[in-house]
C-alpha atoms as a PDB file:
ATOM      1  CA  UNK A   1      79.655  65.671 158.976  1.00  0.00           C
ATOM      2  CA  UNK A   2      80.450  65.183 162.878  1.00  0.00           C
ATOM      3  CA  UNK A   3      77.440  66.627 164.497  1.00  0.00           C
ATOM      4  CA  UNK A   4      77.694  66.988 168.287  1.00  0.00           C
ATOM      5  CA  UNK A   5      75.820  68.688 171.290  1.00  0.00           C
ATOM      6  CA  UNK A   6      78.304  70.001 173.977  1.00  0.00           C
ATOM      7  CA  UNK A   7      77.669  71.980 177.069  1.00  0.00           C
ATOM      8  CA  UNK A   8      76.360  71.398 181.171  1.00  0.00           C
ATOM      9  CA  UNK A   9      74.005  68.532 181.034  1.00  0.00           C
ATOM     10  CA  UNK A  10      70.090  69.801 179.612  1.00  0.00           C
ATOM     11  CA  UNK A  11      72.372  73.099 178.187  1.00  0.00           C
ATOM     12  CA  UNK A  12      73.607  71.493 175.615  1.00  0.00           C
ATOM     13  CA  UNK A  13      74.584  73.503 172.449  1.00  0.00           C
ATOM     14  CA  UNK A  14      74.523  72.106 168.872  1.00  0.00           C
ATOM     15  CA  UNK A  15      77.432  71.690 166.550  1.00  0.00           C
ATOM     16  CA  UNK A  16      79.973  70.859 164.487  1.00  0.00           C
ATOM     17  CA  UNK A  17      83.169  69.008 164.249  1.00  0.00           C
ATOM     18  CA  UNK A  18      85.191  70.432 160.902  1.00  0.00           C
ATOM     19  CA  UNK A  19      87.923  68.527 158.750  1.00  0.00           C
ATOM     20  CA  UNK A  20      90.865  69.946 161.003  1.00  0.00           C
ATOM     21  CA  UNK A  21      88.875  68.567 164.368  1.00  0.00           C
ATOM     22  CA  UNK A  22      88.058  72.161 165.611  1.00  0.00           C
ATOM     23  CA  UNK A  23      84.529  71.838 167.530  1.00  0.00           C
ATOM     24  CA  UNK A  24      82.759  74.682 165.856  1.00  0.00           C
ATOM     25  CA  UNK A  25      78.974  76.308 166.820  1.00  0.00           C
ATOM     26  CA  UNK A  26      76.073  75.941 165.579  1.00  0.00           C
ATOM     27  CA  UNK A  27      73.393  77.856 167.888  1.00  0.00           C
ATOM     28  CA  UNK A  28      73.061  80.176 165.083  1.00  0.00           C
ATOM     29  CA  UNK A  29      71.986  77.976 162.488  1.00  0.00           C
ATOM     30  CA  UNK A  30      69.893  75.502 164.060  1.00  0.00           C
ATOM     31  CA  UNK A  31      68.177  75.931 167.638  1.00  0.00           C
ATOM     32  CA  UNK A  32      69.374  71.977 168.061  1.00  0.00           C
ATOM     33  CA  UNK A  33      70.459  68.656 166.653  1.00  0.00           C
ATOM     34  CA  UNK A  34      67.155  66.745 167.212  1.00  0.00           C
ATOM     35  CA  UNK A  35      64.610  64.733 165.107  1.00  0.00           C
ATOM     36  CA  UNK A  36      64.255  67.859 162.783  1.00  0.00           C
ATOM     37  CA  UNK A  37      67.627  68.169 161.432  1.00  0.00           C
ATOM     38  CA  UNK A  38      68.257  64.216 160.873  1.00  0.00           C
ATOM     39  CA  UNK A  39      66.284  63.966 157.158  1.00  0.00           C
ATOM     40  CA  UNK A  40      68.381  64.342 154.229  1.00  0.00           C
ATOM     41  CA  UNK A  41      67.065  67.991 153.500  1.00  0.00           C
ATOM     42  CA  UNK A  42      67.891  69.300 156.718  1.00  0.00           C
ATOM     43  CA  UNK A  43      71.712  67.588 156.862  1.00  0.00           C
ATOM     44  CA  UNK A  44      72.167  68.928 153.301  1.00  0.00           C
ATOM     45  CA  UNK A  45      71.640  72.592 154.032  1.00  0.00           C
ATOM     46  CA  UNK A  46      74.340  71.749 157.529  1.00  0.00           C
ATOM     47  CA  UNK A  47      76.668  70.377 154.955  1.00  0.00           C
ATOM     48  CA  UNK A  48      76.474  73.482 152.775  1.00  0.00           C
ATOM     49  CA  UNK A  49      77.747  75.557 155.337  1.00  0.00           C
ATOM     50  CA  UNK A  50      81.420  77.201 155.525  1.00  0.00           C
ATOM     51  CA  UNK A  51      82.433  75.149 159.042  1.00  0.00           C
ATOM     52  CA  UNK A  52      85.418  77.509 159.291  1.00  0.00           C
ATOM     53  CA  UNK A  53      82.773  80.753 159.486  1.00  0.00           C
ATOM     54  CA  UNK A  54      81.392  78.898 162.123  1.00  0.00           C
ATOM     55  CA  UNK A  55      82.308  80.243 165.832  1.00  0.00           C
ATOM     56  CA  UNK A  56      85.008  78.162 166.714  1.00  0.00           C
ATOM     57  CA  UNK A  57      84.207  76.680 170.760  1.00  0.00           C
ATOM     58  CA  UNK A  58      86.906  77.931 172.963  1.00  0.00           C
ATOM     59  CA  UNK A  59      88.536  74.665 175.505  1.00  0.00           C
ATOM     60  CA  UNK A  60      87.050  71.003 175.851  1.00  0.00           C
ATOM     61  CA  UNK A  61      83.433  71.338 176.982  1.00  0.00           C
ATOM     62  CA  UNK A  62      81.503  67.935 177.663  1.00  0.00           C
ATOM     63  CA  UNK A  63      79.719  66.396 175.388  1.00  0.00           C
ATOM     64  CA  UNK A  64      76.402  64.972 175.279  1.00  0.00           C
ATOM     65  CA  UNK A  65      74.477  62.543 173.610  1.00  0.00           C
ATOM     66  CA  UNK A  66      74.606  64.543 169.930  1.00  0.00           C
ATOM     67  CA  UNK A  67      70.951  63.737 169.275  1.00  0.00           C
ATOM     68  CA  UNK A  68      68.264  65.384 171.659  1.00  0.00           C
ATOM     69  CA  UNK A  69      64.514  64.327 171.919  1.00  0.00           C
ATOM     70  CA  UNK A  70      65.623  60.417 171.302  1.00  0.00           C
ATOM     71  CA  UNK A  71      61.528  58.792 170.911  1.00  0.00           C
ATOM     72  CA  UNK A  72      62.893  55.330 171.294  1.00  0.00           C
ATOM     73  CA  UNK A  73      65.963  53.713 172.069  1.00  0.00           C
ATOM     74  CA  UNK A  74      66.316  50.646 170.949  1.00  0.00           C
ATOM     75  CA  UNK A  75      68.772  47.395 171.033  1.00  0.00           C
ATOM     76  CA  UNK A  76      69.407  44.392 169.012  1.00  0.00           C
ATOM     77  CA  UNK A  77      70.657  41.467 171.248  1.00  0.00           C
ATOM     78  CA  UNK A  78      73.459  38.073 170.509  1.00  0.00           C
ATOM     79  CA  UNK A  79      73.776  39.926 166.994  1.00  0.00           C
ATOM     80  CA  UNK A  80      77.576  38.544 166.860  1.00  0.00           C
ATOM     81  CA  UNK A  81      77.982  34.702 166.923  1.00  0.00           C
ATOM     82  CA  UNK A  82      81.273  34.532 169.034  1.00  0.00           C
ATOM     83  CA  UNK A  83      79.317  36.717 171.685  1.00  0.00           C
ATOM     84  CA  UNK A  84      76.461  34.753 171.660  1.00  0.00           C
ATOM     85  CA  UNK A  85      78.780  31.810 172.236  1.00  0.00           C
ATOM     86  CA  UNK A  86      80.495  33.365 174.995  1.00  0.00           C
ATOM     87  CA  UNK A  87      76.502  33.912 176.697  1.00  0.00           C
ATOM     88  CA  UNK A  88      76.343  30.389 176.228  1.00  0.00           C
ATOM     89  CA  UNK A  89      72.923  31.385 174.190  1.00  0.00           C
ATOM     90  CA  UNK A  90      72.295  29.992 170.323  1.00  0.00           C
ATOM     91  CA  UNK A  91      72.775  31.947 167.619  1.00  0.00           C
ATOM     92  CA  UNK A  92      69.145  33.607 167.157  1.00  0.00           C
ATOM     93  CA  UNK A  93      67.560  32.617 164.360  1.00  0.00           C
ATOM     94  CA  UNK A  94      66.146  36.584 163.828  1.00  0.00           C
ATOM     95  CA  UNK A  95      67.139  39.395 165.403  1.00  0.00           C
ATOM     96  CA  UNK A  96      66.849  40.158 169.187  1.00  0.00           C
ATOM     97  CA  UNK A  97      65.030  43.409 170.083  1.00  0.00           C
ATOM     98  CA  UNK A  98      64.243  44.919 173.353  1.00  0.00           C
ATOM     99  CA  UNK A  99      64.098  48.202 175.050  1.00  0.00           C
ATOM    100  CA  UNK A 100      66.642  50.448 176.822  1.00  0.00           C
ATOM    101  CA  UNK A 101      65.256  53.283 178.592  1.00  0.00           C
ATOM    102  CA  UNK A 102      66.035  57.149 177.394  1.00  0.00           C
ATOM    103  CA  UNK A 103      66.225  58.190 180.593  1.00  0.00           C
ATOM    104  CA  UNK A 104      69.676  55.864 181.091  1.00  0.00           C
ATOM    105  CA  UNK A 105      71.041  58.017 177.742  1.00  0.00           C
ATOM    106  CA  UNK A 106      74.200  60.135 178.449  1.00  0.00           C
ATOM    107  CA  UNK A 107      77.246  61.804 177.143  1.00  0.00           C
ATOM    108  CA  UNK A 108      80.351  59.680 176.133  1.00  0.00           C
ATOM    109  CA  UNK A 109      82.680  60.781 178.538  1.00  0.00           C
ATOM    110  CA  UNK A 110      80.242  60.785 181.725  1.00  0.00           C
ATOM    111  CA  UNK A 111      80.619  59.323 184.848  1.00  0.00           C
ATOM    112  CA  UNK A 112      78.541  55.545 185.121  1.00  0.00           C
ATOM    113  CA  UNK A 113      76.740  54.476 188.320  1.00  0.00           C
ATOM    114  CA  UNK A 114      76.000  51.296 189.348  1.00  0.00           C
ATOM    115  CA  UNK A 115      72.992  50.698 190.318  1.00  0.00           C
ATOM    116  CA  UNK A 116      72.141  50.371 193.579  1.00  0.00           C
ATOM    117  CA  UNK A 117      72.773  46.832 194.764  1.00  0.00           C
ATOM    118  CA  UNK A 118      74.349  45.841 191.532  1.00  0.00           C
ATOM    119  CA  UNK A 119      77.595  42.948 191.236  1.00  0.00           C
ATOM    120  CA  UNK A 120      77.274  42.144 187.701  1.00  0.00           C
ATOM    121  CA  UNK A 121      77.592  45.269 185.447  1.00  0.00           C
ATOM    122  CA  UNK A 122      78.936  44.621 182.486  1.00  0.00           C
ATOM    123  CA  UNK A 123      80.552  46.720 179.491  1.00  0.00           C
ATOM    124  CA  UNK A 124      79.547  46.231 175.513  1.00  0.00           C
ATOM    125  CA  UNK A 125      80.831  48.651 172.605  1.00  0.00           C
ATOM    126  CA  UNK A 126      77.825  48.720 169.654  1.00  0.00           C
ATOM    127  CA  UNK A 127      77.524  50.391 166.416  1.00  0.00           C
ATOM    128  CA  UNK A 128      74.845  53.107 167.349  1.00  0.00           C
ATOM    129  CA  UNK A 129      72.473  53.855 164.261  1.00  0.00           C
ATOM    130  CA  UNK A 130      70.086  56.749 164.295  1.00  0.00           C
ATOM    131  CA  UNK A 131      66.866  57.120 162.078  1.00  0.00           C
ATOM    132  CA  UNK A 132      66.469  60.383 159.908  1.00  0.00           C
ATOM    133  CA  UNK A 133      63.283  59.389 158.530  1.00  0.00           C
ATOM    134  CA  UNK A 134      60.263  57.515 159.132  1.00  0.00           C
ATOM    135  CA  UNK A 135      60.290  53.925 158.811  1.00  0.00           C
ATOM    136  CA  UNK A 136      57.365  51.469 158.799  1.00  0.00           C
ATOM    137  CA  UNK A 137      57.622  47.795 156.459  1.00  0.00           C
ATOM    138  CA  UNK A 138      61.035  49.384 154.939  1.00  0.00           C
ATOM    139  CA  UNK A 139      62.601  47.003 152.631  1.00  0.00           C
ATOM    140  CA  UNK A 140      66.403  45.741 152.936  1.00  0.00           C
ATOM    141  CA  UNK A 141      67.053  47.437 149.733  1.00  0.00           C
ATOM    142  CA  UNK A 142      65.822  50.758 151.058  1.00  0.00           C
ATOM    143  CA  UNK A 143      66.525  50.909 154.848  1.00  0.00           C
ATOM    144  CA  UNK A 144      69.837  52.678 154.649  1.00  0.00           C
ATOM    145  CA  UNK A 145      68.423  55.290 153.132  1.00  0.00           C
ATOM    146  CA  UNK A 146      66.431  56.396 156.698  1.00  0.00           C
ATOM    147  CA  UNK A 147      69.756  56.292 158.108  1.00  0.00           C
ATOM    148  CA  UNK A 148      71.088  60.067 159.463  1.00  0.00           C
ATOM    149  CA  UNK A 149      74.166  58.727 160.579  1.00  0.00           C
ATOM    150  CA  UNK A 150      75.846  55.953 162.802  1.00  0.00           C
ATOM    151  CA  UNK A 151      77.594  57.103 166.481  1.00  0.00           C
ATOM    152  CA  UNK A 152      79.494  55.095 168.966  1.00  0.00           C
ATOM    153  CA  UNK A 153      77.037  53.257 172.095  1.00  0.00           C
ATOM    154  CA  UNK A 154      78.637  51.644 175.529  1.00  0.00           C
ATOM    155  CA  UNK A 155      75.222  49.039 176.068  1.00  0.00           C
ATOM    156  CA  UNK A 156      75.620  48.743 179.923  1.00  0.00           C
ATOM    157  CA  UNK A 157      73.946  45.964 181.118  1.00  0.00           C
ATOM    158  CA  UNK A 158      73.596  44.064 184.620  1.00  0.00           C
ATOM    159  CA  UNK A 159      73.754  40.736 184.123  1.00  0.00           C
ATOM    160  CA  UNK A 160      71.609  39.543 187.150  1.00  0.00           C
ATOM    161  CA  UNK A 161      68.854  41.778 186.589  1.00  0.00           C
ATOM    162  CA  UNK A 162      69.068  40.864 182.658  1.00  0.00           C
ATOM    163  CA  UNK A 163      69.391  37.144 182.541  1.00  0.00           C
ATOM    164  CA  UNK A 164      68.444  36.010 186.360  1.00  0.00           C
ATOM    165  CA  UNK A 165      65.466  38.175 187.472  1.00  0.00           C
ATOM    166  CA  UNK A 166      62.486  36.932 185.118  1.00  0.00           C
ATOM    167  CA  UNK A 167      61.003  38.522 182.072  1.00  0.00           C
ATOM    168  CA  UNK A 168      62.346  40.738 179.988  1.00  0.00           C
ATOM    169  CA  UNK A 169      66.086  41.787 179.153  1.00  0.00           C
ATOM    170  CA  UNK A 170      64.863  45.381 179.717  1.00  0.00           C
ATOM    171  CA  UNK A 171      65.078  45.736 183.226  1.00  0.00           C
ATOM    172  CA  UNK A 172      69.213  45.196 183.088  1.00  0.00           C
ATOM    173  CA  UNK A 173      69.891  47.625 180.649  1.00  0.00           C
ATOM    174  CA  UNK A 174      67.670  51.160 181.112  1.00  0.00           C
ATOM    175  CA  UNK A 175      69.534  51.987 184.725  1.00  0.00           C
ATOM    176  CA  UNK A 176      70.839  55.317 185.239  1.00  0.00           C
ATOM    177  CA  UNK A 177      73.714  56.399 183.141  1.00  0.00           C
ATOM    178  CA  UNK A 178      73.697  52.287 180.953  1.00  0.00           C
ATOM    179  CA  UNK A 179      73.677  54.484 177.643  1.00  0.00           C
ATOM    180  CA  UNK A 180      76.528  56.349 176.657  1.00  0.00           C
ATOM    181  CA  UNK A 181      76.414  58.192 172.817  1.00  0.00           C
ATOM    182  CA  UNK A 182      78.707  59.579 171.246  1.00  0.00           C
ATOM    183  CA  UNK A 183      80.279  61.660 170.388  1.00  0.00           C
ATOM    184  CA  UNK A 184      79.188  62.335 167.314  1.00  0.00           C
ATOM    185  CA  UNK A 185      76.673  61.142 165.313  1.00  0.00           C
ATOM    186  CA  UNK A 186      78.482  61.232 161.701  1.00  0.00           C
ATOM    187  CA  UNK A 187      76.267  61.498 158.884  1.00  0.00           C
ATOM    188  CA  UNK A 188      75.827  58.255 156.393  1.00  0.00           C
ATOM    189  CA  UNK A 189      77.279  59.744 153.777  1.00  0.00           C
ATOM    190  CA  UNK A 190      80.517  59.402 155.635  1.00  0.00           C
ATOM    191  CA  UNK A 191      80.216  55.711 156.575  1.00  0.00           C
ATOM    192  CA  UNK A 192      79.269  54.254 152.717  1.00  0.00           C
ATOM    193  CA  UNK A 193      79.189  50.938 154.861  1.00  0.00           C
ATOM    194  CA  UNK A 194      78.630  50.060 158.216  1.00  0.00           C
ATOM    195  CA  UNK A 195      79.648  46.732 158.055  1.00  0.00           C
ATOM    196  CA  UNK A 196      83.555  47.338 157.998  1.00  0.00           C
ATOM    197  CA  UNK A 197      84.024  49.122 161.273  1.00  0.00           C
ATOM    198  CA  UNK A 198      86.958  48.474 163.760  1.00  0.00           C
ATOM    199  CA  UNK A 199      85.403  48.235 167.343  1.00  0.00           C
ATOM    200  CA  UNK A 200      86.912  47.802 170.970  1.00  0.00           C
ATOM    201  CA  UNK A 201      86.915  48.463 174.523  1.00  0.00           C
ATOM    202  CA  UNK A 202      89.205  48.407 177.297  1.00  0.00           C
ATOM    203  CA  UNK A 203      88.666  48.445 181.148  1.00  0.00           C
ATOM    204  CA  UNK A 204      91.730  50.074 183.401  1.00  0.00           C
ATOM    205  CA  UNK A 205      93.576  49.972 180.067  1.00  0.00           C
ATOM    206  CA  UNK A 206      93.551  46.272 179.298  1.00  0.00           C
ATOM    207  CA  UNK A 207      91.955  45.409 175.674  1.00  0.00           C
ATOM    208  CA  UNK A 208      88.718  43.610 176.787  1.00  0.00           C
ATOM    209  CA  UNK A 209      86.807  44.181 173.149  1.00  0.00           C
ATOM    210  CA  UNK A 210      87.979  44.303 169.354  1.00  0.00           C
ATOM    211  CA  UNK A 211      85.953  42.970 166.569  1.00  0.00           C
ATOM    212  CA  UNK A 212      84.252  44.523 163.778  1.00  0.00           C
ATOM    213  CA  UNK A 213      81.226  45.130 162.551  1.00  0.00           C
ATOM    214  CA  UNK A 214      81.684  42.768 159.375  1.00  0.00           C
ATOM    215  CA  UNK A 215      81.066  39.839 161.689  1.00  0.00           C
ATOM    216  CA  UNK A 216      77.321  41.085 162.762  1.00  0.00           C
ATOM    217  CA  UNK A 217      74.875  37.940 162.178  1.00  0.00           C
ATOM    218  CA  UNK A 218      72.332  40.749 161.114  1.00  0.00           C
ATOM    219  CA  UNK A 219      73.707  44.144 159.242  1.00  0.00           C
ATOM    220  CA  UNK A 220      72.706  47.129 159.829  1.00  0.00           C
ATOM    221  CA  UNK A 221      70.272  47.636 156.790  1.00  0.00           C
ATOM    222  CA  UNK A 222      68.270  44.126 157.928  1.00  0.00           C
ATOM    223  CA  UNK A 223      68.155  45.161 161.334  1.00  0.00           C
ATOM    224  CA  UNK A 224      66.413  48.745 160.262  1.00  0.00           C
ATOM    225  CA  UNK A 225      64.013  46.769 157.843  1.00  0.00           C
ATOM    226  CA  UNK A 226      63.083  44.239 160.103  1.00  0.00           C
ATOM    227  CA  UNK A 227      62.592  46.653 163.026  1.00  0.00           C
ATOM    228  CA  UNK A 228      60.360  48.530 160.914  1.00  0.00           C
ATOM    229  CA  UNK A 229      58.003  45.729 160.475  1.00  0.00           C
ATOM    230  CA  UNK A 230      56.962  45.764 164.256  1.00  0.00           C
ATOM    231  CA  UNK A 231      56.988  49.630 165.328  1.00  0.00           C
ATOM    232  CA  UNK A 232      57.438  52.545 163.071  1.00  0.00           C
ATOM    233  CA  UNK A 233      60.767  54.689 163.335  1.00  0.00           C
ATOM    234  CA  UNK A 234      60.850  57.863 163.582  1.00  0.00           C
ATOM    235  CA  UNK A 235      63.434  60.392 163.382  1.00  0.00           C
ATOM    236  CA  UNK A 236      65.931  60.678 166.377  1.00  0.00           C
ATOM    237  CA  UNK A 237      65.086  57.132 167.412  1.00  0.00           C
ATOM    238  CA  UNK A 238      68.159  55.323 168.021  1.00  0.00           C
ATOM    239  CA  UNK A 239      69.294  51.547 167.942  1.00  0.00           C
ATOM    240  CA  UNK A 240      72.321  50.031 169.335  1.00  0.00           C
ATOM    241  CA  UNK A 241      73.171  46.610 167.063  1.00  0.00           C
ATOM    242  CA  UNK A 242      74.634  44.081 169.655  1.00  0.00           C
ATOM    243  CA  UNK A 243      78.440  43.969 170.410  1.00  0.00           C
ATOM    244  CA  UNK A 244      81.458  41.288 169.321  1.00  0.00           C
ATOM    245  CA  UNK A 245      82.585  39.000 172.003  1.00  0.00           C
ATOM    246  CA  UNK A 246      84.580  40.188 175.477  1.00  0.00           C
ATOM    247  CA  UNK A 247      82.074  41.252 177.985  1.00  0.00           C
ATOM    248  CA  UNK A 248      82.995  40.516 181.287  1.00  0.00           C
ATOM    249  CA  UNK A 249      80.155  37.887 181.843  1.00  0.00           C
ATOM    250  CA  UNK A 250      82.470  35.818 179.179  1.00  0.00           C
ATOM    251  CA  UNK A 251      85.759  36.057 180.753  1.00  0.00           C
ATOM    252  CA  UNK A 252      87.874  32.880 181.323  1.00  0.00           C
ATOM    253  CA  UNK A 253      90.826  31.958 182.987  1.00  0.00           C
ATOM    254  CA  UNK A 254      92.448  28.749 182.278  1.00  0.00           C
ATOM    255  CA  UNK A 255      89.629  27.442 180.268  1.00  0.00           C
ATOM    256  CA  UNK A 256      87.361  28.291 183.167  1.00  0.00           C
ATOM    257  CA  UNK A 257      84.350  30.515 183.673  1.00  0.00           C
ATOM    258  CA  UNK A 258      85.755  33.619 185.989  1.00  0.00           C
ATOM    259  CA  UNK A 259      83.255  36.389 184.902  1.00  0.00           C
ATOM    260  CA  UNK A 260      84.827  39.869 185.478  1.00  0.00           C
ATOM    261  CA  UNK A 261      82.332  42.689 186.278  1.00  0.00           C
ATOM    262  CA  UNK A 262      82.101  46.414 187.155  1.00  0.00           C
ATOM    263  CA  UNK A 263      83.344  47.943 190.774  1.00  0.00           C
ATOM    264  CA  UNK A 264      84.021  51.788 191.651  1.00  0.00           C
ATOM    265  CA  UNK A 265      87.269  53.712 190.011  1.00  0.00           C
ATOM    266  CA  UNK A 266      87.394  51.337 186.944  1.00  0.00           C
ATOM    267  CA  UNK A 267      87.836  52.982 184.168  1.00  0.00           C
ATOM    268  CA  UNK A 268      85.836  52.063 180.518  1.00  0.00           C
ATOM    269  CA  UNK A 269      87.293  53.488 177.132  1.00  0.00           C
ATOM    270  CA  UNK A 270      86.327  52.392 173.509  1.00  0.00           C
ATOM    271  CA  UNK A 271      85.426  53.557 170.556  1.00  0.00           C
ATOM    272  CA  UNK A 272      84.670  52.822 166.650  1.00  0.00           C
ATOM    273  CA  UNK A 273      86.308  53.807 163.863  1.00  0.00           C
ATOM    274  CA  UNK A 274      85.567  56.783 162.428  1.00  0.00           C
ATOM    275  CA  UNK A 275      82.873  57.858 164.897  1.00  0.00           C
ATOM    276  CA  UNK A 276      84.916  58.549 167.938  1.00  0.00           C
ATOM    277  CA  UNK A 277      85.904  57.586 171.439  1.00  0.00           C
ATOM    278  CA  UNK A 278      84.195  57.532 174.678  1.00  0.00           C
ATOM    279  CA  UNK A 279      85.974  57.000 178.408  1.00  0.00           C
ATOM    280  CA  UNK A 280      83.634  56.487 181.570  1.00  0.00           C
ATOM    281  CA  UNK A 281      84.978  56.262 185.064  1.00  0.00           C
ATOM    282  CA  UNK A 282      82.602  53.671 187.482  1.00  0.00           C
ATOM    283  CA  UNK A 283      80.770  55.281 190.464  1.00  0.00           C
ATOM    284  CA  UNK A 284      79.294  53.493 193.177  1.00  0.00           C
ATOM    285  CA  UNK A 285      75.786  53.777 193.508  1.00  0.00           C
ATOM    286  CA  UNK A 286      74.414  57.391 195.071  1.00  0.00           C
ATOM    287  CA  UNK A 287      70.598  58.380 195.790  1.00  0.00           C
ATOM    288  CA  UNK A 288      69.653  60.969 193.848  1.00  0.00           C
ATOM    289  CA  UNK A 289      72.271  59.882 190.905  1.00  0.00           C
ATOM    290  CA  UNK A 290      75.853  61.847 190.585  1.00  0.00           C
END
């Protein structure tokens, strides 16, 4: 299934996307698509339903991030080898975790603002996973199986406050509007593996991303099990698993380091196979947000 939420930001409505791509509703069945209806019971009985009795949705609404009440969001850092190279970092020896704040989570297709003073936003496409059930000391063998589904994630990060500003990587990557899902979240049963995805990204229409998720240093089912070992997860959490080389901190010309980041009117579009496409346009920083 292609679960969504669409509607006016905080007005969201749950539903459905069927075979033929027709958004259907679902405010009838379920009052949302939130940490209740990720376990396997509750995506079962979705799954059972005739999509085409649904109410079909009239015109394009928005869409939002198709999980509400995200507990923790959650990102895995250098997990591809030619992007670590490209950070001029080593390849980590386990996996990379840090923070990004819900309050920067937004709809796929909505507007991105820099933050105020920013000159080094940068883009990353990432396999999103999100947990259906709880997690805690999961083995490899069984992490997949707390797996509702997988969505597509745009991991904005400013560089300067990430990498040049002390501490933590957390500080560059929770801003306003840095965490685009969506927009779907497509249930596991409809990704049997999440290591053979197509990924990419382009900015004002020039391919800066494509790789695949078959090139991750850690997959998706050690990233869930070792995550697990340090903070339990619960359902609707949500972690984005690194990105493949092409981020505008990595850009050369000639052989030489000429870093390319994020300025008003550029325009961000990517996407993963099978779980959909997102397009952002870049807004200059305004108090209050846009």
């Amino acid at each position: 299934m292609k679960l969504v939420r669409y509607g006016k930001p905080g007005k969201e409505k749950p539903g459905l996307v069927d075979s033929t791509g027709t958004l259907r509703d679902l405010s009838a069945v379920v009052a949302d698509i939130g940490p209740d209806q990720l376990g396997d019971k509750a995506l079962a009985k979705l799954a059972k339903l005739k999509a085409d009795k649904l109410p079909a949705v009239k015109g394009s609404p928005r869409m939002g991030c198709p999980v509400a009440g995200v507990g923790k969001f959650i990102a895995i850092g250098l997990n591809y080898a030619d992007h670590a190279a490209e950070a001029g970092m080593p390849i980590p020896k386990e996996p990379i975790v840090f923070q990004k704040a819900t309050s920067c989570i937004q709809g796929p297709d909505d507007a991105v603002m820099l933050p105020k003073g920013s000159v080094k936003s940068d883009w990353e496409v990432e396999l999103g996973v999100v947990i259906g059930a709880t997690a805690r000391y999961v083995s490899k063998a069984q992490a997949l199986q707390h797996v509702a589904g997988y969505c597509t994630i745009n991991d904005l990060s400013e560089r300067e406050y990430q990498l040049e500003r002390g501490g933590t990587w957390d500080k560059g990557k929770g801003c306003d509007t840095f965490g685009p899902i969506g927009p779907w979240l497509v249930t596991r049963d409809e990704v049997p593996n999440p290591q053979k995805l197509k990924m990419w990204l382009d900015l004002n229409g020039q391919r800066m991303q494509s790789g695949s998720t078959k090139t991750m240093i850690f997959g998706v089912a050690e990233i869930v099990s070792y995550v697990s070992r340090f903070m339990t997860l619960m359902p609707g959490d949500i972690i984005t698993t690194g990105t493949p080389p092409g981020v505008g901190m990595g850009v050369k010309k000639d052989g030489v380091a000429a870093p390319l980041y994020l300025k008003k009117g550029d325009v961000m579009t990517l996407g993963i196979e099978g779980l959909g496409e997102q397009r952002q346009v870049v807004h200059a920083y305004k108090a209050g947000g846009l």
